[in-house]
C-alpha atoms as a PDB file:
ATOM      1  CA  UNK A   1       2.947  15.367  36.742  1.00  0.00           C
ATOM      2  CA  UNK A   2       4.670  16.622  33.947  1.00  0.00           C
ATOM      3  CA  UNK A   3       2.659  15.792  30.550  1.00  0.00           C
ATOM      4  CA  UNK A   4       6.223  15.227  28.343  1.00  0.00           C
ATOM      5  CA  UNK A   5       7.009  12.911  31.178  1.00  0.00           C
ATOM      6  CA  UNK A   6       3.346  11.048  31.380  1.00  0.00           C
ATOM      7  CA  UNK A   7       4.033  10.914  27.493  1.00  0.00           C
ATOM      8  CA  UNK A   8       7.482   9.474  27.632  1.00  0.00           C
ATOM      9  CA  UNK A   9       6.128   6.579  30.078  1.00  0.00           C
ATOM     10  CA  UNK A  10       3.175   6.108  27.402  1.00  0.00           C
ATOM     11  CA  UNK A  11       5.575   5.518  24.544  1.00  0.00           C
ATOM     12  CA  UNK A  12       7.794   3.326  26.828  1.00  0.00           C
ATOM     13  CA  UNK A  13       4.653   1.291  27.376  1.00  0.00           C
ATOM     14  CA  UNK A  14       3.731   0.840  23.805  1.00  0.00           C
ATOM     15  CA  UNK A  15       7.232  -0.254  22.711  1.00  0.00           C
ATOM     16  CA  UNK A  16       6.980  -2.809  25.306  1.00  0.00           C
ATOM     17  CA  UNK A  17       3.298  -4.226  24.448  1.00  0.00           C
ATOM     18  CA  UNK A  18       4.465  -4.061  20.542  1.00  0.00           C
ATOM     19  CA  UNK A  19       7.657  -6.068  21.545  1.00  0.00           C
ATOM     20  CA  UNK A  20       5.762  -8.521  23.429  1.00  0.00           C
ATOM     21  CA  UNK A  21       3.277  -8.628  20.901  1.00  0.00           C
ATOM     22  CA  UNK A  22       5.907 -10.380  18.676  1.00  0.00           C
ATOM     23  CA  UNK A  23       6.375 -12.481  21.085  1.00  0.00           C
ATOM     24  CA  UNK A  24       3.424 -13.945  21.856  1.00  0.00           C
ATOM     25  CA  UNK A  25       3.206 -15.753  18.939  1.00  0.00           C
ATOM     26  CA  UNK A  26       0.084 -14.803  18.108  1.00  0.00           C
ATOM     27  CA  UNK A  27      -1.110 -14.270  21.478  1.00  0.00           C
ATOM     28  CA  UNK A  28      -0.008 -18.244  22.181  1.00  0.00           C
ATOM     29  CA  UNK A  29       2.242 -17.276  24.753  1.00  0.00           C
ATOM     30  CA  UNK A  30       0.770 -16.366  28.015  1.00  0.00           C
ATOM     31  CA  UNK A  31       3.216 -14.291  29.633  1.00  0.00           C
ATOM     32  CA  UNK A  32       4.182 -12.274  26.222  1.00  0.00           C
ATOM     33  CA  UNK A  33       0.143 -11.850  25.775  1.00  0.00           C
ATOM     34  CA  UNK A  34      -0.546 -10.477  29.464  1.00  0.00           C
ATOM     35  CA  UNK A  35       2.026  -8.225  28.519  1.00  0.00           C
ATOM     36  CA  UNK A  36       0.372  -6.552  25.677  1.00  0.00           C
ATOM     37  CA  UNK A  37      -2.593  -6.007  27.202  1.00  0.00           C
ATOM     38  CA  UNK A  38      -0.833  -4.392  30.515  1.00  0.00           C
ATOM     39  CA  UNK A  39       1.176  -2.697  27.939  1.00  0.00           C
ATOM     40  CA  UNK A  40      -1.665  -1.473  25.697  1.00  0.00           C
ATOM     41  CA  UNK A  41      -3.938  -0.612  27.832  1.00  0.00           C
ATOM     42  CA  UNK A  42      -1.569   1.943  30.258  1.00  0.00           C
ATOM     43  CA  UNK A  43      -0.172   3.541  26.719  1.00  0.00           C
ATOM     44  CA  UNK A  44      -3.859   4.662  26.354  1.00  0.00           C
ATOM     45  CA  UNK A  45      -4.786   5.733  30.176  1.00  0.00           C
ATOM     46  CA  UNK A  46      -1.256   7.156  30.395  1.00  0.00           C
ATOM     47  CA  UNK A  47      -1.860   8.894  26.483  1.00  0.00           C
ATOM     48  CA  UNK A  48      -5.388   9.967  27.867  1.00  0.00           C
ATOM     49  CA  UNK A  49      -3.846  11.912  30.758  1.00  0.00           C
ATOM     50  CA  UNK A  50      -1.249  13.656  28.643  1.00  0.00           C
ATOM     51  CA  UNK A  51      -4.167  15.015  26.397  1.00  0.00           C
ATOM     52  CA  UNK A  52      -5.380  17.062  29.452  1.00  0.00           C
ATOM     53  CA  UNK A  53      -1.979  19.361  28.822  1.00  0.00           C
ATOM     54  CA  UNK A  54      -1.068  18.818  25.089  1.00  0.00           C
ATOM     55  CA  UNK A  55      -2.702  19.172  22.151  1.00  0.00           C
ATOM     56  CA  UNK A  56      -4.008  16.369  20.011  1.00  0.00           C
ATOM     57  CA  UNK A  57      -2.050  16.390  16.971  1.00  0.00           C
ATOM     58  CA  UNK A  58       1.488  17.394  18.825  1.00  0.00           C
ATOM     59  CA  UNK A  59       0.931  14.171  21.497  1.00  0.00           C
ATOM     60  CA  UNK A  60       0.091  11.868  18.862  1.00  0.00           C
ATOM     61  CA  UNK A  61       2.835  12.853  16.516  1.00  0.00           C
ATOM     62  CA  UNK A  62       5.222  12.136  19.145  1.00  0.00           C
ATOM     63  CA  UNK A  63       3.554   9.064  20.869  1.00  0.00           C
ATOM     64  CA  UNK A  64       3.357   7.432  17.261  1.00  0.00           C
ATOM     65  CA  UNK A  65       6.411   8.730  15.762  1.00  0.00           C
ATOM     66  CA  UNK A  66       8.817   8.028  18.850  1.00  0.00           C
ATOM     67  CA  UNK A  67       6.942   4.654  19.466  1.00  0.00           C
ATOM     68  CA  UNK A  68       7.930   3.478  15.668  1.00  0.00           C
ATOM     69  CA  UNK A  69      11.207   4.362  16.256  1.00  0.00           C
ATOM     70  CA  UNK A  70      11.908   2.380  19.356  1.00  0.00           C
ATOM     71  CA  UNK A  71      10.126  -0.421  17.583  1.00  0.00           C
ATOM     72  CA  UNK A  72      12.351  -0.572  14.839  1.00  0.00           C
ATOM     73  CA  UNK A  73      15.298  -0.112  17.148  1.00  0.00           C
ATOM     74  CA  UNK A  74      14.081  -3.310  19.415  1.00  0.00           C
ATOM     75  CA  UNK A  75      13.330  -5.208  16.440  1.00  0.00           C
ATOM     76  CA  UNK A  76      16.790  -4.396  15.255  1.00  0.00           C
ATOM     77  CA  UNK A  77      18.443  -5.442  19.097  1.00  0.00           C
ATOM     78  CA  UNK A  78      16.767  -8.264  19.863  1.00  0.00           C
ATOM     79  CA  UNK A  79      15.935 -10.125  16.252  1.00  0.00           C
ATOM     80  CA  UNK A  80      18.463  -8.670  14.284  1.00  0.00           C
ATOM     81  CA  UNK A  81      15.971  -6.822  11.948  1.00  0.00           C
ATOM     82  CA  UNK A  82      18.346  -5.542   9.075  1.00  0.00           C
ATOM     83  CA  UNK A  83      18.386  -1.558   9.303  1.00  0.00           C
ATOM     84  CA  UNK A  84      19.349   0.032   6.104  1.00  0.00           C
ATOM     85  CA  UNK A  85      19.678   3.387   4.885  1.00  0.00           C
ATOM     86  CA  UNK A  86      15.911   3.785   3.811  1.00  0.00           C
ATOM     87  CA  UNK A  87      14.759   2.789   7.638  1.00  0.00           C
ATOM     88  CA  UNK A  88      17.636   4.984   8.926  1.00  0.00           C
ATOM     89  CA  UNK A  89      16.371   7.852   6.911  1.00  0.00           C
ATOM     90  CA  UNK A  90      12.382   7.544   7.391  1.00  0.00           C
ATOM     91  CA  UNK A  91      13.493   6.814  11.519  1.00  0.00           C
ATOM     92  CA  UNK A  92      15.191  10.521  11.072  1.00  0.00           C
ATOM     93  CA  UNK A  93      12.446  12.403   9.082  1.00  0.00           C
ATOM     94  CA  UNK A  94       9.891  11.092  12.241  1.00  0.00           C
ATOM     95  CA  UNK A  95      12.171  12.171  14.323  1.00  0.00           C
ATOM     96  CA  UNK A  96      12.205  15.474  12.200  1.00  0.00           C
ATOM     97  CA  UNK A  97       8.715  15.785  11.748  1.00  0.00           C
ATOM     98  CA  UNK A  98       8.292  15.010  15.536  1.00  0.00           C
ATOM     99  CA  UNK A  99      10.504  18.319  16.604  1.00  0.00           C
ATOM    100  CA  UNK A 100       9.350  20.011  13.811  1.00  0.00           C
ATOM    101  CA  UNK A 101       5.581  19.840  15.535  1.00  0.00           C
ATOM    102  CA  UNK A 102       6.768  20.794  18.833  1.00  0.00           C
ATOM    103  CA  UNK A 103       9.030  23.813  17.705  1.00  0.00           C
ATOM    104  CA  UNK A 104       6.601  25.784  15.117  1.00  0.00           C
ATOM    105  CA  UNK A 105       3.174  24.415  15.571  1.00  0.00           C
ATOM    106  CA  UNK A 106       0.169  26.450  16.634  1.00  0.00           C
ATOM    107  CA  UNK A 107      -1.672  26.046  19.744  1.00  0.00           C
ATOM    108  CA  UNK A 108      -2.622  26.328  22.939  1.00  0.00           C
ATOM    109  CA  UNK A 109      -2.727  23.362  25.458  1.00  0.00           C
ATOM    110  CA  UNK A 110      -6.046  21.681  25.752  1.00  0.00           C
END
């Protein structure tokens, strides 16, 4: 399987256990709380697969950069988090630093 794709489905799966981690209420809502745990733990096995084919540093950087992202975009959709220029700028410089890793950093594939 392709390791950008295995990576993709890792940060879908975090944004989704993070979501449902606000909704569970402090883990006092039983479907919301399954939920993060389903969604945490395949993030990791899905995050420990990718590692096999990318480095380290470039899969983290875009598992934890892309994963803030969509969490301030859900949190925007579906509580009406304000989003102002300071969140729309730091979203942009992850985003930034994200390609910035994966155009001109050094390395070979674990």
């Amino acid at each position: 399987m392709n390791p950008y794709f295995t990576l993709a489905l890792t940060i879908i799966f975090e944004i989704i256990a993070t979501t449902s981690l606000k909704l569970s209420e402090g883990f006092t809502k039983p479907i919301p709380s399954v939920l993060v745990l389903i969604g945490y733990a395949s993030a990791f096995y899905l995050l420990s697969l990718t590692l096999k084919q990318i480095p380290l540093g470039t899969a983290y950087a875009i598992w934890s950069g892309l994963g803030t992202a969509g969490a301030v975009i859900a949190g925007v959709v579906l509580w009406r988090e304000s989003i102002d220029l300071p969140r729309v700028i730091g979203i942009i410089l992850i985003i930034a630093g994200v390609v910035v890793l994966n155009t001109f950093a050094k390395g070979t594939p674990a």
